[in-house]
N, C-alpha and C. Protein backbone atom coordinates (compact mmCIF):
# COMPACT_ATOMS: atom_id res chain seq x y z
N UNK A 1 -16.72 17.73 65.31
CA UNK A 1 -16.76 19.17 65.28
C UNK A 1 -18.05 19.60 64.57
N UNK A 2 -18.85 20.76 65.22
CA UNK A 2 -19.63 21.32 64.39
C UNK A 2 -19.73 22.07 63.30
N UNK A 3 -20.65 22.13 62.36
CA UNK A 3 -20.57 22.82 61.35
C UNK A 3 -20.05 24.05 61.84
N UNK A 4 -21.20 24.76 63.13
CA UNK A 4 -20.90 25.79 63.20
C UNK A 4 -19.46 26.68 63.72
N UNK A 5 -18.80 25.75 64.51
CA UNK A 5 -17.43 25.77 65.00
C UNK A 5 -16.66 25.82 63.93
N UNK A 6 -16.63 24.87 62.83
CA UNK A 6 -15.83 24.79 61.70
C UNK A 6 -16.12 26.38 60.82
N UNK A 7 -17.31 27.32 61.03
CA UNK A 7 -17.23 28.16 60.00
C UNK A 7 -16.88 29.27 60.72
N UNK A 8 -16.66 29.12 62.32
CA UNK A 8 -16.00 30.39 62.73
C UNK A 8 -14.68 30.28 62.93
N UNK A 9 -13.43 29.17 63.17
CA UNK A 9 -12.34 28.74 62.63
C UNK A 9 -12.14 28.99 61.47
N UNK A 10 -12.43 29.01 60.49
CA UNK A 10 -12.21 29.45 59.13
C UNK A 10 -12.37 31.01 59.12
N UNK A 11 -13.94 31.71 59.62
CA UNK A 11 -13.46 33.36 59.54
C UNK A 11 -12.40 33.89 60.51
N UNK A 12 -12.31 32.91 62.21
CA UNK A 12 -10.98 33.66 62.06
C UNK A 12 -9.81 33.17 61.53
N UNK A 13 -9.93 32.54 60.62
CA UNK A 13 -8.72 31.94 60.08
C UNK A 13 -8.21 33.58 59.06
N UNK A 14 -9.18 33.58 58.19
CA UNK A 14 -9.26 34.36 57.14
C UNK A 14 -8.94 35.75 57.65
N UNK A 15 -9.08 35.98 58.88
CA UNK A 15 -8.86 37.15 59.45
C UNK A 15 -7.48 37.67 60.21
N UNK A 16 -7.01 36.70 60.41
CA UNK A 16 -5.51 35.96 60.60
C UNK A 16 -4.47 36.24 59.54
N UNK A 17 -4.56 35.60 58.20
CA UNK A 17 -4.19 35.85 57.40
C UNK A 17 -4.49 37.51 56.97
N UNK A 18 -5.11 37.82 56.77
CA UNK A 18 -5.69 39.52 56.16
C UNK A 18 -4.60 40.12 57.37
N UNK A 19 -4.95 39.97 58.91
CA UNK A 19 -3.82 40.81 59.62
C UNK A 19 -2.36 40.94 59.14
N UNK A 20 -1.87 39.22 58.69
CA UNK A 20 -0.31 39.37 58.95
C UNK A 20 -0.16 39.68 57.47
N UNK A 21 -0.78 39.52 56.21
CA UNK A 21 -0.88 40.43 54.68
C UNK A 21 -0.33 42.03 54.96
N UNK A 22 -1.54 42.72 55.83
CA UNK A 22 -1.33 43.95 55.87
C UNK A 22 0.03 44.14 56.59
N UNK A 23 0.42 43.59 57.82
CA UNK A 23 1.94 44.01 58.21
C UNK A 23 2.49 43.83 57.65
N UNK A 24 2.58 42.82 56.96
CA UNK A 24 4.31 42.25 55.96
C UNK A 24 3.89 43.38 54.85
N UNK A 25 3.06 43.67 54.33
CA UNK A 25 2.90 45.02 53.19
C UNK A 25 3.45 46.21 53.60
N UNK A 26 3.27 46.61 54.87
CA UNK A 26 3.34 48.10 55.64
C UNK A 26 4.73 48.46 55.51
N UNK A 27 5.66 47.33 55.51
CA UNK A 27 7.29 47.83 55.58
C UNK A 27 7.68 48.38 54.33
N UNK A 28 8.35 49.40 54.42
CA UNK A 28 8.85 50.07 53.23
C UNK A 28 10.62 50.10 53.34
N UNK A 29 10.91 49.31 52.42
CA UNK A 29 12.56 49.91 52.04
C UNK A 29 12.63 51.58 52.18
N UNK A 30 14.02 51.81 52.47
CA UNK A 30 14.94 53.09 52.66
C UNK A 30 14.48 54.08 51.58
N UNK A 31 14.80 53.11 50.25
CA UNK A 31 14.41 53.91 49.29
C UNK A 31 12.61 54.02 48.98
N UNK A 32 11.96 53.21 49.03
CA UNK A 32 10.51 53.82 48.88
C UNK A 32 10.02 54.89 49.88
N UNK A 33 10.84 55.00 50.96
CA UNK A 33 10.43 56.15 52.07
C UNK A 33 11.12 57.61 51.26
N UNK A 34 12.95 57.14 50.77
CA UNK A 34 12.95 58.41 49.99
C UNK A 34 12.19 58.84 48.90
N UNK A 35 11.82 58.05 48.47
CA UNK A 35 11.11 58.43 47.35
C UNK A 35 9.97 58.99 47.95
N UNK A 36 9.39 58.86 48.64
CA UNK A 36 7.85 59.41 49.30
C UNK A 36 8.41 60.38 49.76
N UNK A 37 9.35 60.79 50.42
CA UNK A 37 9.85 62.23 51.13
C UNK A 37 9.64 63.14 50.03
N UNK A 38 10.78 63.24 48.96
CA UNK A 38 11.06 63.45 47.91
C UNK A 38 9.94 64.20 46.97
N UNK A 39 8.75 63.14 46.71
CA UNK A 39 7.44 63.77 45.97
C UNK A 39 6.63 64.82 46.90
N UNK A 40 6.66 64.13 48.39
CA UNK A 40 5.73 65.30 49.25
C UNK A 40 6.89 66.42 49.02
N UNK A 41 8.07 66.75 49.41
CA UNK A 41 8.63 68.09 49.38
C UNK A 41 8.43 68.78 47.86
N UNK A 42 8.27 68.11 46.69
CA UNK A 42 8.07 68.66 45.64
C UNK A 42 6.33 69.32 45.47
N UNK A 43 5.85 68.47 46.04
CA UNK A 43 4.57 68.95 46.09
C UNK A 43 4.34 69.97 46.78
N UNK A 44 5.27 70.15 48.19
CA UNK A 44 4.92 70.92 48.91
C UNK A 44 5.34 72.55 48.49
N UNK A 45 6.82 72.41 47.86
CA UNK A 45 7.15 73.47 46.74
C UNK A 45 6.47 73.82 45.78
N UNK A 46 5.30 73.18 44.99
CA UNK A 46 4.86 73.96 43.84
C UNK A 46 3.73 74.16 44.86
N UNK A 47 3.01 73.97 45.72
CA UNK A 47 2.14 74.47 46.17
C UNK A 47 1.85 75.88 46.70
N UNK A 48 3.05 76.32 47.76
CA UNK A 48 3.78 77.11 48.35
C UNK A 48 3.94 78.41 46.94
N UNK A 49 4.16 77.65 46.06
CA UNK A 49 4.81 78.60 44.48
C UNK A 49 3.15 78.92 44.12
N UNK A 50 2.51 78.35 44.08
CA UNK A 50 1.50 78.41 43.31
C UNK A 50 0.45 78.93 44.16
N UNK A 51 0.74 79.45 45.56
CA UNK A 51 -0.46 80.26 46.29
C UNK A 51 0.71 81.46 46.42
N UNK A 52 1.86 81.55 46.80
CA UNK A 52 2.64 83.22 47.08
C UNK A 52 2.87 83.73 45.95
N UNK A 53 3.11 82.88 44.99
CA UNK A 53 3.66 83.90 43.43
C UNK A 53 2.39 84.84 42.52
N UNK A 54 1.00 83.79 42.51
CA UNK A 54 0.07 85.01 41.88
C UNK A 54 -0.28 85.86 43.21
N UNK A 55 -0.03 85.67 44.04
CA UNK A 55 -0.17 87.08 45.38
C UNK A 55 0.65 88.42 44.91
N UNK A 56 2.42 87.98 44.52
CA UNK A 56 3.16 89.01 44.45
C UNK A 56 2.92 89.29 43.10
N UNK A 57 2.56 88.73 42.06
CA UNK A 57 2.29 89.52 40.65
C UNK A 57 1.04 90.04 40.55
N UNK A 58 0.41 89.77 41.19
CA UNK A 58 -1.15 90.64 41.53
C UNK A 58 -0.69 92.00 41.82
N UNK A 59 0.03 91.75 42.85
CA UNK A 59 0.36 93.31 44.04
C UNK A 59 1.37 94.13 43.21
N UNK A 60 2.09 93.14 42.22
CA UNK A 60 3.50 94.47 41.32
C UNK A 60 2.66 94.69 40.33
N UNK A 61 1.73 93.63 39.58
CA UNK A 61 1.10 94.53 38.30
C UNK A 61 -0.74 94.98 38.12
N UNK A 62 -1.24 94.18 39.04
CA UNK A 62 -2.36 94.26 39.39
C UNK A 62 -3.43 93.20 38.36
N UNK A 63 -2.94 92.69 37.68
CA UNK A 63 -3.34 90.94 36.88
C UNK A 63 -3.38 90.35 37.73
N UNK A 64 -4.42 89.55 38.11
CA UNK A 64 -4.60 88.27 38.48
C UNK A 64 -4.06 86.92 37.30
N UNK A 65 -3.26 86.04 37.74
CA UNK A 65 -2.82 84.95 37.37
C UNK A 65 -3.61 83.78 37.67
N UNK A 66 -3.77 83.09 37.12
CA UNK A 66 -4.40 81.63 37.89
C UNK A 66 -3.27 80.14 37.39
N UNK A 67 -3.18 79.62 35.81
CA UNK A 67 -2.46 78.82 35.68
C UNK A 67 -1.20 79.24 35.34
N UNK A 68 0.24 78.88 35.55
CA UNK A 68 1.18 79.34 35.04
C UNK A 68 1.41 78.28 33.33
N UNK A 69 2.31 79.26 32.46
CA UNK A 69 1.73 78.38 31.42
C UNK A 69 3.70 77.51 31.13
N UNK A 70 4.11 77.64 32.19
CA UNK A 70 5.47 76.33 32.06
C UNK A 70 5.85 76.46 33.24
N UNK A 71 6.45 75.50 33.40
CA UNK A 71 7.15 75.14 35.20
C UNK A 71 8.45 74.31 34.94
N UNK A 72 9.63 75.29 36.06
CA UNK A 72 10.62 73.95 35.88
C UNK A 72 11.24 73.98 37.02
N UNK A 73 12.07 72.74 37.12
CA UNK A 73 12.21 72.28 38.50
C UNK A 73 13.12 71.22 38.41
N UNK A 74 14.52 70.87 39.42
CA UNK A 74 14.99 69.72 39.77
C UNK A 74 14.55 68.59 40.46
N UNK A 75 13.18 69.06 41.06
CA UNK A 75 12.44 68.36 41.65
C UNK A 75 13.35 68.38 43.18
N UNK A 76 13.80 69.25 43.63
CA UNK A 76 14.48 68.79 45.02
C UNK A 76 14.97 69.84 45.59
N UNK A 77 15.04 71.40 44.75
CA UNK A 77 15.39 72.21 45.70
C UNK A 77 14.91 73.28 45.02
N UNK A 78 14.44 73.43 43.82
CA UNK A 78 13.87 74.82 43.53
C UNK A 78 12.65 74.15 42.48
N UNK A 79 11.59 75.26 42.30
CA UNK A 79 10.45 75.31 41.30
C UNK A 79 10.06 76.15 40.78
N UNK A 80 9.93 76.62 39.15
CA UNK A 80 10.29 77.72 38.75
C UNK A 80 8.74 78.06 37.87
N UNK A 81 8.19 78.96 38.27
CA UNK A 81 6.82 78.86 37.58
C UNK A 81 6.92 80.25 36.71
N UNK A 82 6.10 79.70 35.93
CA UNK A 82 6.43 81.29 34.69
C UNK A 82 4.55 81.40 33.76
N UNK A 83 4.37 82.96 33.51
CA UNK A 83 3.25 83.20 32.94
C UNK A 83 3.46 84.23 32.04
N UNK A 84 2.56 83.78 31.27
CA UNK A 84 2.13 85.00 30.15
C UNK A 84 1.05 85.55 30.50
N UNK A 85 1.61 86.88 30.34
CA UNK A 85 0.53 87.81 30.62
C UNK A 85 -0.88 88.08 29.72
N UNK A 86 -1.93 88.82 29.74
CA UNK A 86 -2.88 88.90 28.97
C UNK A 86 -2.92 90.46 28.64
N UNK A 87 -3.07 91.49 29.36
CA UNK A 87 -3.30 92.60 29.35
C UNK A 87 -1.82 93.57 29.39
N UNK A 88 -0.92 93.38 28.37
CA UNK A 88 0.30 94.15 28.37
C UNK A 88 0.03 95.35 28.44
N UNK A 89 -1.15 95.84 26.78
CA UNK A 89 -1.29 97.33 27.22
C UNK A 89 -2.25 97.74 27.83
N UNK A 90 -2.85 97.15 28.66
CA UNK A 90 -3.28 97.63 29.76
C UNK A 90 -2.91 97.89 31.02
N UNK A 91 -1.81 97.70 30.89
CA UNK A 91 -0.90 98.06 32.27
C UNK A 91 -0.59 96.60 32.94
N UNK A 92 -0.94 95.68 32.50
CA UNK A 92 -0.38 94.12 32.69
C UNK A 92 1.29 93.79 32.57
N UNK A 93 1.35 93.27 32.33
CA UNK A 93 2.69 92.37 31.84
C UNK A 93 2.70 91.46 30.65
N UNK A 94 3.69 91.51 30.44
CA UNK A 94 3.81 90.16 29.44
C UNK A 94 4.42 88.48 29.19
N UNK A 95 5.73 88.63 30.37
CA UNK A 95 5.81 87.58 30.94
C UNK A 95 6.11 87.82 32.47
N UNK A 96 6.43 86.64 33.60
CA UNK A 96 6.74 87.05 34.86
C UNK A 96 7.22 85.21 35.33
N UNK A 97 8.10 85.25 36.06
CA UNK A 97 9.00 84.36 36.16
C UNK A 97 8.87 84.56 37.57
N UNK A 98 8.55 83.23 38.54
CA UNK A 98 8.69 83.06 40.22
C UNK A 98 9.15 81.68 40.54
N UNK A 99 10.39 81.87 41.26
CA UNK A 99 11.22 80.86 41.76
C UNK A 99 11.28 81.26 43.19
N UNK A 100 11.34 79.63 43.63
CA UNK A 100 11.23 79.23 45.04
C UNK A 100 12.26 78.12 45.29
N UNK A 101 12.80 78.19 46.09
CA UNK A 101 13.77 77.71 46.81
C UNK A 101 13.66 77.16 47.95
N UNK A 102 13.74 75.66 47.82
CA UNK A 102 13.02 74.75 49.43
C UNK A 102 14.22 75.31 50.63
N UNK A 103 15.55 75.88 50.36
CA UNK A 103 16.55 76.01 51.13
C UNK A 103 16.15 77.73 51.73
N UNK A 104 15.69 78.32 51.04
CA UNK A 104 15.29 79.22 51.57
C UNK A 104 13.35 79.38 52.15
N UNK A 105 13.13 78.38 52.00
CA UNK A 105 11.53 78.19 52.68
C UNK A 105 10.52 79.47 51.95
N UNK A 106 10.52 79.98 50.71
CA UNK A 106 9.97 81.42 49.96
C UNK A 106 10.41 81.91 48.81
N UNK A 107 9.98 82.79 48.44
CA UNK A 107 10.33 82.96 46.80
C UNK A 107 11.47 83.69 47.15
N UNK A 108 12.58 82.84 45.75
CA UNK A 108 14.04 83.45 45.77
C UNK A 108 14.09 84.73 44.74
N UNK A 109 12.99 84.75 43.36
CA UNK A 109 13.38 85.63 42.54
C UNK A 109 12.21 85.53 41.87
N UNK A 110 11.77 87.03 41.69
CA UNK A 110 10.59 87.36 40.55
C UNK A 110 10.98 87.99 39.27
N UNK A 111 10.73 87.91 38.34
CA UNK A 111 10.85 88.93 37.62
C UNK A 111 9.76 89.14 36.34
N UNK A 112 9.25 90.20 36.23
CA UNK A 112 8.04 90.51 35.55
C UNK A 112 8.71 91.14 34.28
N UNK A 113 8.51 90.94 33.39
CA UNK A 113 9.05 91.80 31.62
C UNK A 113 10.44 92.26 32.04
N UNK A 114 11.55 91.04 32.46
CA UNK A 114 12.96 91.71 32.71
C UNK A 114 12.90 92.27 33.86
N UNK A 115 12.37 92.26 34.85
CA UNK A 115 12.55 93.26 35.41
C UNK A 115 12.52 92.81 37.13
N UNK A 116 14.20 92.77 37.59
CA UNK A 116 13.82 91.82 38.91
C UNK A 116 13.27 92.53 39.97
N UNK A 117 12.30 92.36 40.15
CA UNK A 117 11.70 92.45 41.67
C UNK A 117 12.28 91.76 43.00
N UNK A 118 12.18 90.40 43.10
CA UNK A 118 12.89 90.17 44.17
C UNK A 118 14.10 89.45 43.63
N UNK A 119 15.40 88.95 44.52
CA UNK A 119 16.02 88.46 43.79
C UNK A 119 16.75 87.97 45.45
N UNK A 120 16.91 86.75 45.51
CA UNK A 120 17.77 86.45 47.53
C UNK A 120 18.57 85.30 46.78
């Protein structure tokens, strides 16, 4: 056998191996798929929360929001984002509370200084 025969048997050897690595890796148990469902729908909830909720506290108090300063969540069917306001007496707010609900696909309940705005 030639050298050179012998060193292309070996790369596709090596290439052989690397294929059947990556398939036997690719399979995922039941549960690592739930678990991946699971984080994308949570992600997809604070995202959803975190572009419609400073929209509707913009439009009820006219503050722009950017970070909310606590968030809470079961991680699986609601996400609850909350801010302090900056400009109370300026016609701002002082706190404002927006919950979202993956079962209802939108915000279930706002409420700005007590005071519910939406509520489903």
């Amino acid at each position: 056998m030639s050298e050179t025969l012998k060193i292309m048997l070996s790369v596709v050897g090596v290439f052989v191996v690397g294929i059947i690595m990556v398939a036997t890796n690719k399979q995922q148990t039941n549960e690592q798929k739930e678990s991946a469902s699971m984080i994308r729908n949570l992600v997809a909830m604070q995202t959803m929360a975190g572009e419609k909720c400073p929209e509707l506290i913009k439009k009820e108090t006219g503050e722009q929001v950017y970070f909310p300063s606590a968030t809470e969540s079961d991680k699986e069917t609601y996400v609850t984002l909350k801010w302090e306001g900056e400009n109370s007496k300026k016609g701002g707010f002082k706190s404002a509370s927006c919950t979202l609900r993956s079962s209802l696909g939108g915000i279930s309940e706002l409420i700005i200084d007590d005071k519910v705005i939406i509520k489903k």
